[in-house]
Protein backbone atom coordinates (compact mmCIF):
# COMPACT_ATOMS: atom_id res chain seq x y z
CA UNK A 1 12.02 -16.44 -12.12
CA UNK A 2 8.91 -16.38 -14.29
CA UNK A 3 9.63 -15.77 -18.29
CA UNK A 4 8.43 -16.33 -21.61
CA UNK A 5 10.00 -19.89 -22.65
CA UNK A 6 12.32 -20.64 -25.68
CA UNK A 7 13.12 -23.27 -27.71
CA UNK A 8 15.54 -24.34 -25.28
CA UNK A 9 13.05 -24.80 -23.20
CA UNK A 10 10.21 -27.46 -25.03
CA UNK A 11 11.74 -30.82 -24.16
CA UNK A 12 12.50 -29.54 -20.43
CA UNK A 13 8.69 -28.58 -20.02
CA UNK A 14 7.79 -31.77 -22.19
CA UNK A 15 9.85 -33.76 -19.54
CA UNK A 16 8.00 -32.13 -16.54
CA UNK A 17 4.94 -33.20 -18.13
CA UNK A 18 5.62 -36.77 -18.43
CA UNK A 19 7.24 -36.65 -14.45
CA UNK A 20 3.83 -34.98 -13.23
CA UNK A 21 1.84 -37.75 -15.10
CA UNK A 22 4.14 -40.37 -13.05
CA UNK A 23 4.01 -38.89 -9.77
CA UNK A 24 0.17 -38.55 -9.76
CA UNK A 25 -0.41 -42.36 -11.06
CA UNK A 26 2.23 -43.63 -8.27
CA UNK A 27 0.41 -41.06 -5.67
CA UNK A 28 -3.04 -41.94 -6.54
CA UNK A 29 -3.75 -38.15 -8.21
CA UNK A 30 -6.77 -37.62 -10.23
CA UNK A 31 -5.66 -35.81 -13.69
CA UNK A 32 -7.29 -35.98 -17.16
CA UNK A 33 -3.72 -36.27 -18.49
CA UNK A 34 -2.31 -39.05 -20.43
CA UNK A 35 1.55 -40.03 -21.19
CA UNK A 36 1.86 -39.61 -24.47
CA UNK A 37 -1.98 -38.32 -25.28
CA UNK A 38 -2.10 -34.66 -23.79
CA UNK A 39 0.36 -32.75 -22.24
CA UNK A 40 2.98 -33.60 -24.73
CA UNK A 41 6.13 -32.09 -26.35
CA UNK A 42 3.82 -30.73 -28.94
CA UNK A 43 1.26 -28.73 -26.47
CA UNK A 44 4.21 -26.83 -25.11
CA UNK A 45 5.89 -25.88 -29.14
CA UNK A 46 2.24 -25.44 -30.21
CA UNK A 47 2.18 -22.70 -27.32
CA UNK A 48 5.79 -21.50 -27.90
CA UNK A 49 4.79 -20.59 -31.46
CA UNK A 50 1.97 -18.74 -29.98
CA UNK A 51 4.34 -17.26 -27.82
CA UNK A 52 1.53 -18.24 -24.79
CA UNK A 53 4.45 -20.48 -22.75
CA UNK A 54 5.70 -19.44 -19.70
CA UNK A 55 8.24 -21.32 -17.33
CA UNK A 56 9.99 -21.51 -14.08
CA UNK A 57 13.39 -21.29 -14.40
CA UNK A 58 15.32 -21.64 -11.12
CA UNK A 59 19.13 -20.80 -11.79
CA UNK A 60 18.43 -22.38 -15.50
CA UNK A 61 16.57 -25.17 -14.39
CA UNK A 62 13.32 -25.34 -15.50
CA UNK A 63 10.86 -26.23 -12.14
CA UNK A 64 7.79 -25.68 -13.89
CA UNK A 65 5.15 -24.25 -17.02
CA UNK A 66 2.35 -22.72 -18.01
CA UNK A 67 0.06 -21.57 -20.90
CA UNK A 68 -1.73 -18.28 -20.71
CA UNK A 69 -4.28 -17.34 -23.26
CA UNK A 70 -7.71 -16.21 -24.21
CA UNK A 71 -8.98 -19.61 -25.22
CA UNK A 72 -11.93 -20.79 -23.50
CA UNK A 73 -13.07 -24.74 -23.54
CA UNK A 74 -16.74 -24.97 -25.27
CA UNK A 75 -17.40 -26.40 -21.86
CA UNK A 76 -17.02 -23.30 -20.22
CA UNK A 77 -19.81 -21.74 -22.29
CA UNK A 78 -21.94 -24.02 -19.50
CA UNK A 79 -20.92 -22.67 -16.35
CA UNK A 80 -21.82 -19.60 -14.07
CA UNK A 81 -18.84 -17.55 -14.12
CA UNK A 82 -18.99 -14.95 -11.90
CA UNK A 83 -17.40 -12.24 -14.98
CA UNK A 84 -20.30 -12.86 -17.76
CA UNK A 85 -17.20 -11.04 -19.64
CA UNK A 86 -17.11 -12.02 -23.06
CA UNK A 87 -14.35 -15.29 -24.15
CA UNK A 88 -11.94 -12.64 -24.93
CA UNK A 89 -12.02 -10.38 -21.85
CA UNK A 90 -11.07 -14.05 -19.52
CA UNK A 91 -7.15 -15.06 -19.67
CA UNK A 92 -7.25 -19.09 -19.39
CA UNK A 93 -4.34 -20.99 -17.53
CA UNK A 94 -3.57 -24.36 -19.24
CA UNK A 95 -1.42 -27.00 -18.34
CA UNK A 96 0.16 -25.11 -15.10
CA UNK A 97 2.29 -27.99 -13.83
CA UNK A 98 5.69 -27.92 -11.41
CA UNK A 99 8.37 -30.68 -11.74
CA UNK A 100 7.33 -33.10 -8.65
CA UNK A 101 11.13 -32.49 -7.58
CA UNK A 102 10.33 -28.76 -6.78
CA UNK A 103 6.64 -29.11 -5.56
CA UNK A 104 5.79 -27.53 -1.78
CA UNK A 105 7.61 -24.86 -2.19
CA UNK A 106 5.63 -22.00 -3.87
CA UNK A 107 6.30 -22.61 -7.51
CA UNK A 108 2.80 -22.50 -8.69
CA UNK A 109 1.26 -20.34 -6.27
CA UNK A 110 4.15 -17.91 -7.86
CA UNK A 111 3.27 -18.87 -11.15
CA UNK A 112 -0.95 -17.85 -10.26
CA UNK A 113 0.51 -14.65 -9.13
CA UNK A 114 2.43 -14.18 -12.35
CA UNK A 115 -1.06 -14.67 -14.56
CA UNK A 116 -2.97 -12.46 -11.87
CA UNK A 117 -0.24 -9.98 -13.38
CA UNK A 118 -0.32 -10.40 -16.92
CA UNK A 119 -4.27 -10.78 -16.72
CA UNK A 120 -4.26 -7.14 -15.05
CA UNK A 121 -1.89 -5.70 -17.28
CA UNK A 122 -4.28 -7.31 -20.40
CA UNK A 123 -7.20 -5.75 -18.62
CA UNK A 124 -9.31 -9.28 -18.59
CA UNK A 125 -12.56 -9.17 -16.77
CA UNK A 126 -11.59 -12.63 -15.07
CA UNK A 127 -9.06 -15.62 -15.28
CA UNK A 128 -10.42 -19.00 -15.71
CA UNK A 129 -9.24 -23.01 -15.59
CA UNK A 130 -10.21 -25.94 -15.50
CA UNK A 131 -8.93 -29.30 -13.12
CA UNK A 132 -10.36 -32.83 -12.70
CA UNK A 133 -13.03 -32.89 -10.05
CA UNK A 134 -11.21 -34.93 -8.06
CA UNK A 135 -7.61 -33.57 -7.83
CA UNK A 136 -8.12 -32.24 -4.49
CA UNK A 137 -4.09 -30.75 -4.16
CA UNK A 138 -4.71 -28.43 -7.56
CA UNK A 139 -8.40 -27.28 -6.02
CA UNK A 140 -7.09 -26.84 -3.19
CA UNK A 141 -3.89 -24.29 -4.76
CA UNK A 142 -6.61 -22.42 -6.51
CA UNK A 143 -8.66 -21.73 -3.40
CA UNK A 144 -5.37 -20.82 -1.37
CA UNK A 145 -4.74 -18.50 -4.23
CA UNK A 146 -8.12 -16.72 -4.12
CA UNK A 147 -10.04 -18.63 -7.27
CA UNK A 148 -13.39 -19.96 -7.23
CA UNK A 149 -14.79 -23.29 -8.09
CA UNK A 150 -18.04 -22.72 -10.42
CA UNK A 151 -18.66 -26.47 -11.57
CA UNK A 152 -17.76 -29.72 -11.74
């Protein structure tokens, strides 16, 4: 099930972080995050307060996260988006991640679905993300789930 986290929550999703970092270094992923750097227990209270944190919770076990909101990187402001929608009509997905204990089995093509969902229901023109060029398993998810790619 897909809901709005809680304090409860922050050092669970914190955790998955850190586990997603060390399962892409000892698999050879490509990810712009560092241990320690970015995602860290502070991203996911920064996006509690916000109230922009979602998680996974699979019989109170938390199997993944993600942050949904309107804010764009200035690097977007570069690409050719197929919405020319202005920053605020696009919801963003951040840090969408899925403990490597519960990957392959749907968890984050559920939790696309869910932002599809609150996207509609916030009548946004588009949704938007970013990935590293070269993390060929996330591109991949996006296609499968009907996104684009529009730069590198």
């Amino acid at each position: 099930m897909i809901r709005k986290a809680t304090p409860n929550d922050i050092k669970s999703v914190a955790d998955i972080y850190d586990r997603v970092i060390d399962f892409q270094a000892a698999n050879g992923g490509y990810m712009s995050w560092i241990k320690n750097v970015y995602p860290t227990e502070k991203t996911a209270s920064d996006a509690l307060l916000l109230d922009t944190l979602s998680v996974f919770d699979t019989n109170g076990i938390i199997a993944g996260s993600v942050i949904l909101d309107c804010i764009q990187s200035a690097d977007y402001t570069e690409l050719n988006w197929k919405t020319k929608n202005d920053k605020r009509d696009a919801l963003v997905i951040h840090t969408l991640c899925v403990d490597p204990n519960y990957m392959g089995i749907g968890i984050a093509s559920d939790m696309l679905s869910f932002a599809k969902e609150l996207a509609k229901s916030l009548n946004c023109a588009s949704i938007r993300l970013a990935t590293n060029s070269k993390n060929l398993g996330a591109i991949n998810l996006y296609e499968k789930n009907g996104f684009s790619i529009v730069g590198y």
